[in-house]
C-alpha atoms as a PDB file:
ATOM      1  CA  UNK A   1      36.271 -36.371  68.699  1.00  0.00           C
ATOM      2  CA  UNK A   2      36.430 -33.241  66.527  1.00  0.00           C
ATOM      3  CA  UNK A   3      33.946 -32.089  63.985  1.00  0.00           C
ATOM      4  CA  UNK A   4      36.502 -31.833  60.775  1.00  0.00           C
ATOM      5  CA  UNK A   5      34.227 -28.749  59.728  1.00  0.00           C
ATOM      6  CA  UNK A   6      33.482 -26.795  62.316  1.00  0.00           C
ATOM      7  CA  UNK A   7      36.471 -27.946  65.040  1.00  0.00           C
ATOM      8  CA  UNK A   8      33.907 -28.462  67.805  1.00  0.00           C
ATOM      9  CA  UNK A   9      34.276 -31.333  70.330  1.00  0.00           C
ATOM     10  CA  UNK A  10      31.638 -33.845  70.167  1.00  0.00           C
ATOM     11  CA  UNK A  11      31.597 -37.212  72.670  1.00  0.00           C
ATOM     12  CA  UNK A  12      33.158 -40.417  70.904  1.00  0.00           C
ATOM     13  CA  UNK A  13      30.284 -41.937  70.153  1.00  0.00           C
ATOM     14  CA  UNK A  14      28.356 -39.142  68.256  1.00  0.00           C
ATOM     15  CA  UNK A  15      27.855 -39.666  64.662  1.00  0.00           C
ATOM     16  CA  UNK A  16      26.731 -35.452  63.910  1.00  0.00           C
ATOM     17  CA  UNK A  17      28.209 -32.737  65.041  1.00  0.00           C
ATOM     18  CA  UNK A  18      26.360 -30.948  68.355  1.00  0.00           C
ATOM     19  CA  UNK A  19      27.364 -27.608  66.560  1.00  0.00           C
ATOM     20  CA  UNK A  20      26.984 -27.849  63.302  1.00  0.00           C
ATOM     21  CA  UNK A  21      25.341 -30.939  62.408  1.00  0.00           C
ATOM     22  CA  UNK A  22      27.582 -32.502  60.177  1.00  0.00           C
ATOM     23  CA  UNK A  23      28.418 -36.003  59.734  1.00  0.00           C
ATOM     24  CA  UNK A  24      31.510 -37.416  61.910  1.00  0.00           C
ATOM     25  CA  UNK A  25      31.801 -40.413  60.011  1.00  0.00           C
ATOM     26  CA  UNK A  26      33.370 -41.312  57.305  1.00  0.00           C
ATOM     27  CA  UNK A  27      30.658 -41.851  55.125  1.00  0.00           C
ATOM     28  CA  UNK A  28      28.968 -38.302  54.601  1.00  0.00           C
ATOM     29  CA  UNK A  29      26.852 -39.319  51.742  1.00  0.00           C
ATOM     30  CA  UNK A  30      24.638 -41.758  53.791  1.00  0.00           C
ATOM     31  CA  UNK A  31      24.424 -39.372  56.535  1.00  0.00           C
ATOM     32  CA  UNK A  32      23.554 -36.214  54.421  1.00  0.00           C
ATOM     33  CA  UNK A  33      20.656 -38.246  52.577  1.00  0.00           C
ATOM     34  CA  UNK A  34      19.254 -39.383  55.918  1.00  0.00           C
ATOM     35  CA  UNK A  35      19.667 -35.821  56.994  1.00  0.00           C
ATOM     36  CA  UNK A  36      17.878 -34.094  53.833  1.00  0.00           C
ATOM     37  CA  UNK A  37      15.066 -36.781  54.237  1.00  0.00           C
ATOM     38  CA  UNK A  38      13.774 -35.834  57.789  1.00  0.00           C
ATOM     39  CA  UNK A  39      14.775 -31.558  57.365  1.00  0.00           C
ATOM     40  CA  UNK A  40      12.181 -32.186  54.620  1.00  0.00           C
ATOM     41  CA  UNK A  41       9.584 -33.712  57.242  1.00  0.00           C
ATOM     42  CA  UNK A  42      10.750 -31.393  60.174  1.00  0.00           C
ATOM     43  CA  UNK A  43       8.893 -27.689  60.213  1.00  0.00           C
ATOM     44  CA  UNK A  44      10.749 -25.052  59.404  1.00  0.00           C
ATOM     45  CA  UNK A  45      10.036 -23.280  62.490  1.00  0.00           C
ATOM     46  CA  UNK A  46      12.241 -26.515  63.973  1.00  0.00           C
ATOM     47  CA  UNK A  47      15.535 -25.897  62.111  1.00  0.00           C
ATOM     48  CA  UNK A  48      15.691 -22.155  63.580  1.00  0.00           C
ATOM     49  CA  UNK A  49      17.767 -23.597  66.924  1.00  0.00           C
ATOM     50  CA  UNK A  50      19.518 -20.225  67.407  1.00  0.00           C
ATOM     51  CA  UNK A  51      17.893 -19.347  70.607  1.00  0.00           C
ATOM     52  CA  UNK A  52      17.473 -22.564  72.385  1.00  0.00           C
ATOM     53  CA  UNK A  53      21.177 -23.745  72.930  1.00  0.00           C
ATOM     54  CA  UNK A  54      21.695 -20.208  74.326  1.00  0.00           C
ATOM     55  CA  UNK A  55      18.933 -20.958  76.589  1.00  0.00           C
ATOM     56  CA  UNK A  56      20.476 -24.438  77.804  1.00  0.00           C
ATOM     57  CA  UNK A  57      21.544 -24.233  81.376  1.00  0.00           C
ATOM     58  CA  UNK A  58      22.889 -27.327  81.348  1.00  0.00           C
ATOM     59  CA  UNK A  59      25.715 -26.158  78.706  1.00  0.00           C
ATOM     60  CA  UNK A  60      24.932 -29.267  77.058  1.00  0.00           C
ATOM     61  CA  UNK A  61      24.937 -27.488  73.611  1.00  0.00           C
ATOM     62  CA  UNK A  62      27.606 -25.349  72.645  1.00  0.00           C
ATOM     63  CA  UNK A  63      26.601 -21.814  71.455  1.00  0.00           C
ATOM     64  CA  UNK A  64      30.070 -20.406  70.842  1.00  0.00           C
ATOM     65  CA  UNK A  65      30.683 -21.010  67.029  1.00  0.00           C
ATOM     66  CA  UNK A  66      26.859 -20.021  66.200  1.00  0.00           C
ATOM     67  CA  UNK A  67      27.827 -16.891  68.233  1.00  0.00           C
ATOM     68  CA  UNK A  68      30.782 -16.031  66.815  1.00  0.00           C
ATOM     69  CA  UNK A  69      29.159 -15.988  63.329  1.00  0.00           C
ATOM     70  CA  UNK A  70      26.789 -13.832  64.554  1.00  0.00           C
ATOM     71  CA  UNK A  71      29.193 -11.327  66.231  1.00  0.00           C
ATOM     72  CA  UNK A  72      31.033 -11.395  63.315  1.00  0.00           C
ATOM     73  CA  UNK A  73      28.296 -10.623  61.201  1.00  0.00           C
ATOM     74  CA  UNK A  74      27.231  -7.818  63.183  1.00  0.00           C
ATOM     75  CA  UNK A  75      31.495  -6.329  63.537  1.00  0.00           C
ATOM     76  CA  UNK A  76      31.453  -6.612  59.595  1.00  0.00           C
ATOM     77  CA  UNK A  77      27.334  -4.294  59.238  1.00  0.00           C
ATOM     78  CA  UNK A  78      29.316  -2.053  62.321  1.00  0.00           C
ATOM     79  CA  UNK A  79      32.443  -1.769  60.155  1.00  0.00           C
ATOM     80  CA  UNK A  80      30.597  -0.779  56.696  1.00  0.00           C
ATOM     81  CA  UNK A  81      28.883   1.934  58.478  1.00  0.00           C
ATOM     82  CA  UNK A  82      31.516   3.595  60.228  1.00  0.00           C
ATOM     83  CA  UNK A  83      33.250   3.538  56.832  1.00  0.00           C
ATOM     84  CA  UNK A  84      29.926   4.945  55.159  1.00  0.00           C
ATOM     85  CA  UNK A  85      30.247   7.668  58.145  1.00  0.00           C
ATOM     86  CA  UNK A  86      33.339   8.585  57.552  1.00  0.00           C
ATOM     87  CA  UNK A  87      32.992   9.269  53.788  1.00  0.00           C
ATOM     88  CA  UNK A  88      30.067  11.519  54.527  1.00  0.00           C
ATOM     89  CA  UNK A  89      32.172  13.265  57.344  1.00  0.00           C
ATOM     90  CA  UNK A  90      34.856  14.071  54.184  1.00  0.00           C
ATOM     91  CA  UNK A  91      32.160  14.765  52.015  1.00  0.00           C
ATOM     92  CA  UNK A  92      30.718  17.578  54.691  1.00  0.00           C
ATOM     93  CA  UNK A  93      34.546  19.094  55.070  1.00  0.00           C
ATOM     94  CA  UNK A  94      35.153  19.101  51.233  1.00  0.00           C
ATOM     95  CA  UNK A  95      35.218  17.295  47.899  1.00  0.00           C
ATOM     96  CA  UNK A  96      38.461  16.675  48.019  1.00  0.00           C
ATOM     97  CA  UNK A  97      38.666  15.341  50.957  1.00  0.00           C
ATOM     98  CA  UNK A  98      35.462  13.465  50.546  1.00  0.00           C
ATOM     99  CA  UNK A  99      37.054  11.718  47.157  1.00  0.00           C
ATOM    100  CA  UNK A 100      39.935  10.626  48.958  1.00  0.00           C
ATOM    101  CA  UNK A 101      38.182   9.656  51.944  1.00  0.00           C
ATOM    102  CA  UNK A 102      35.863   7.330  49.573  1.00  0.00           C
ATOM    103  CA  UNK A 103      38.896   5.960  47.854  1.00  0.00           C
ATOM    104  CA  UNK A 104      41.895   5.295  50.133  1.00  0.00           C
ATOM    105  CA  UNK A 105      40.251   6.238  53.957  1.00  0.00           C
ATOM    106  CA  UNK A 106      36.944   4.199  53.631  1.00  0.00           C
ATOM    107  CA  UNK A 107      38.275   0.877  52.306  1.00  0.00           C
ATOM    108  CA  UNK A 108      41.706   0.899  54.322  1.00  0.00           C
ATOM    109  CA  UNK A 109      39.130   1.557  57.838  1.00  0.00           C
ATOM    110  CA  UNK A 110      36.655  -1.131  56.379  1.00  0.00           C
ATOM    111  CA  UNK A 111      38.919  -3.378  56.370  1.00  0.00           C
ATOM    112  CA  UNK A 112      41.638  -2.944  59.095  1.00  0.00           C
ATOM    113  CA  UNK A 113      38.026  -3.207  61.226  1.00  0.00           C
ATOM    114  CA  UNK A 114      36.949  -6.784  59.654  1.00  0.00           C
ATOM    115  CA  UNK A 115      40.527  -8.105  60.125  1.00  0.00           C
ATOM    116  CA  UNK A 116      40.978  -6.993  64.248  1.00  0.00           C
ATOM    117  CA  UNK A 117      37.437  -8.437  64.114  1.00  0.00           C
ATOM    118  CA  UNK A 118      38.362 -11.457  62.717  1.00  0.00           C
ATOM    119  CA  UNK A 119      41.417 -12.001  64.933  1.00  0.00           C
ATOM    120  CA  UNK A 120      39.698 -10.831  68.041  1.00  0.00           C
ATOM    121  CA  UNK A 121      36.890 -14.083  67.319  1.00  0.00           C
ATOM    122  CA  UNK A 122      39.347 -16.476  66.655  1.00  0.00           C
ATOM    123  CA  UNK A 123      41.001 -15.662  69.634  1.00  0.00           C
ATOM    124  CA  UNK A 124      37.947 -16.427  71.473  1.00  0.00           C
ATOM    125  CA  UNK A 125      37.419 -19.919  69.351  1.00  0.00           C
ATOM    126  CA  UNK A 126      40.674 -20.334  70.348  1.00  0.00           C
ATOM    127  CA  UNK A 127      40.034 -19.768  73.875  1.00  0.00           C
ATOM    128  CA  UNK A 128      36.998 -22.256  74.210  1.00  0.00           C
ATOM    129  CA  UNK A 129      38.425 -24.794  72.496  1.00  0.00           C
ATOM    130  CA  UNK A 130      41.989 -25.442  74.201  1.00  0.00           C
ATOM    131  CA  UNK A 131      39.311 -24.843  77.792  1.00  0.00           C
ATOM    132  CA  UNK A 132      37.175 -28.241  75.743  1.00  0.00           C
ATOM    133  CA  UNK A 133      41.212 -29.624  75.787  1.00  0.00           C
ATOM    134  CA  UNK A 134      41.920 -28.769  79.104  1.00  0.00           C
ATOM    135  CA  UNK A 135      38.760 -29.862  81.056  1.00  0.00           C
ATOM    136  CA  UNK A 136      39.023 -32.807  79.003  1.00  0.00           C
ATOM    137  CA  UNK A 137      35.961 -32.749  77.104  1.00  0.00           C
ATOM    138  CA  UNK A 138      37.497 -33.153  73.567  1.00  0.00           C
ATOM    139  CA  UNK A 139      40.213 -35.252  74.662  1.00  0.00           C
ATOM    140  CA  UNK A 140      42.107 -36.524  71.307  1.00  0.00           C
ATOM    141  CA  UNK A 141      43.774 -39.902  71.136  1.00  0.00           C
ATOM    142  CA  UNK A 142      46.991 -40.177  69.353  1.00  0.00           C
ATOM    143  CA  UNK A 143      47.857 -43.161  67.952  1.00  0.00           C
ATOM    144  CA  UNK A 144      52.185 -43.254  68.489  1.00  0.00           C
ATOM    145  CA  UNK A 145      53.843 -45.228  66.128  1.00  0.00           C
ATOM    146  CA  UNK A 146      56.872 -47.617  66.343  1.00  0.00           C
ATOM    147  CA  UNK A 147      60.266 -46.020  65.701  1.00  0.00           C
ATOM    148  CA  UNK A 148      61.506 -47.298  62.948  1.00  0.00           C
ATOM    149  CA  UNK A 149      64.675 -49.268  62.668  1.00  0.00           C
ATOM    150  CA  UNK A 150      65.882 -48.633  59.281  1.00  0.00           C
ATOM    151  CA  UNK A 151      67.669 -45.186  60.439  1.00  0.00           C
ATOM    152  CA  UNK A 152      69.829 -46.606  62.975  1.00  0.00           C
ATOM    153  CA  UNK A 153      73.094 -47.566  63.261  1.00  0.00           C
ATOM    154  CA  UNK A 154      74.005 -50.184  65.321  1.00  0.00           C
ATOM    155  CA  UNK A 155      77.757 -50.049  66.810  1.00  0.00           C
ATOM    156  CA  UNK A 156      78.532 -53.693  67.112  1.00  0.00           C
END
């Protein structure tokens, strides 16, 4: 079964998500009240799971969307301050330079740099996810319906 918000595979019989923790049924509103009733009793120490999945030998938790949030956190920061180096780079050559290099050089870098990002992470989601399909982990049952009889012409 996949989780409808974050596309991770999660065993039949689970009712959250093992990667994001959302609901897989489809009653959410049950779920998220039951869920908001014991994060209120937990610590909050308890909800900061970051480092324990990636510490899971087993590979019982998956890691890779958490990651990928991360790394494309950090490829956005890396992004805004090569763009922030390269207007004070045209800055230090001349004003000119520098003006254009804040209007047209800086954005167009910035964001050429969050969109190969971008692509380059869902490549990897992409990656893990048909490897879940393959090793058949997140096997997905498709229900095949009868053909229909109404569109056929029968040459009696």
């Amino acid at each position: 079964m996949f989780c409808t918000h974050c596309g991770a595979s999660n065993k039949d019989d689970a009712t959250l998500c093992i990667n994001c923790h959302e609901p897989l049924r489809d009653n959410p509103a049950e779920e998220k009240l039951s869920r908001l009733r014991a994060s209120k009793d937990a610590s909050p120490l308890s909800k900061i799971n970051f480092l324990q999945p990636l510490f899971d030998f087993s590979f019982h938790q998956s890691v890779t969307t958490r990651m990928v949030k991360f790394l494309y956190l950090l490829f956005i920061l890396s992004a805004a301050l090569l763009a922030f180096s390269f207007i004070i780079v045209g800055f230090g050559t001349s004003i000119l330079f520098g003006i254009l290099t804040l209007l047209i050089g800086a954005p167009v870098v910035f964001f050429l740099m969050v969109i190969s990002s971008r692509v380059f992470l869902e490549t990897i989601l992409l990656v893990f996810r048909v490897a879940d399909q393959v090793s058949g982990k997140g096997t997905v049952k498709v229900k095949e319906k009868p053909e229909s009889r109404d569109g056929i012409q029968w040459n009696v």
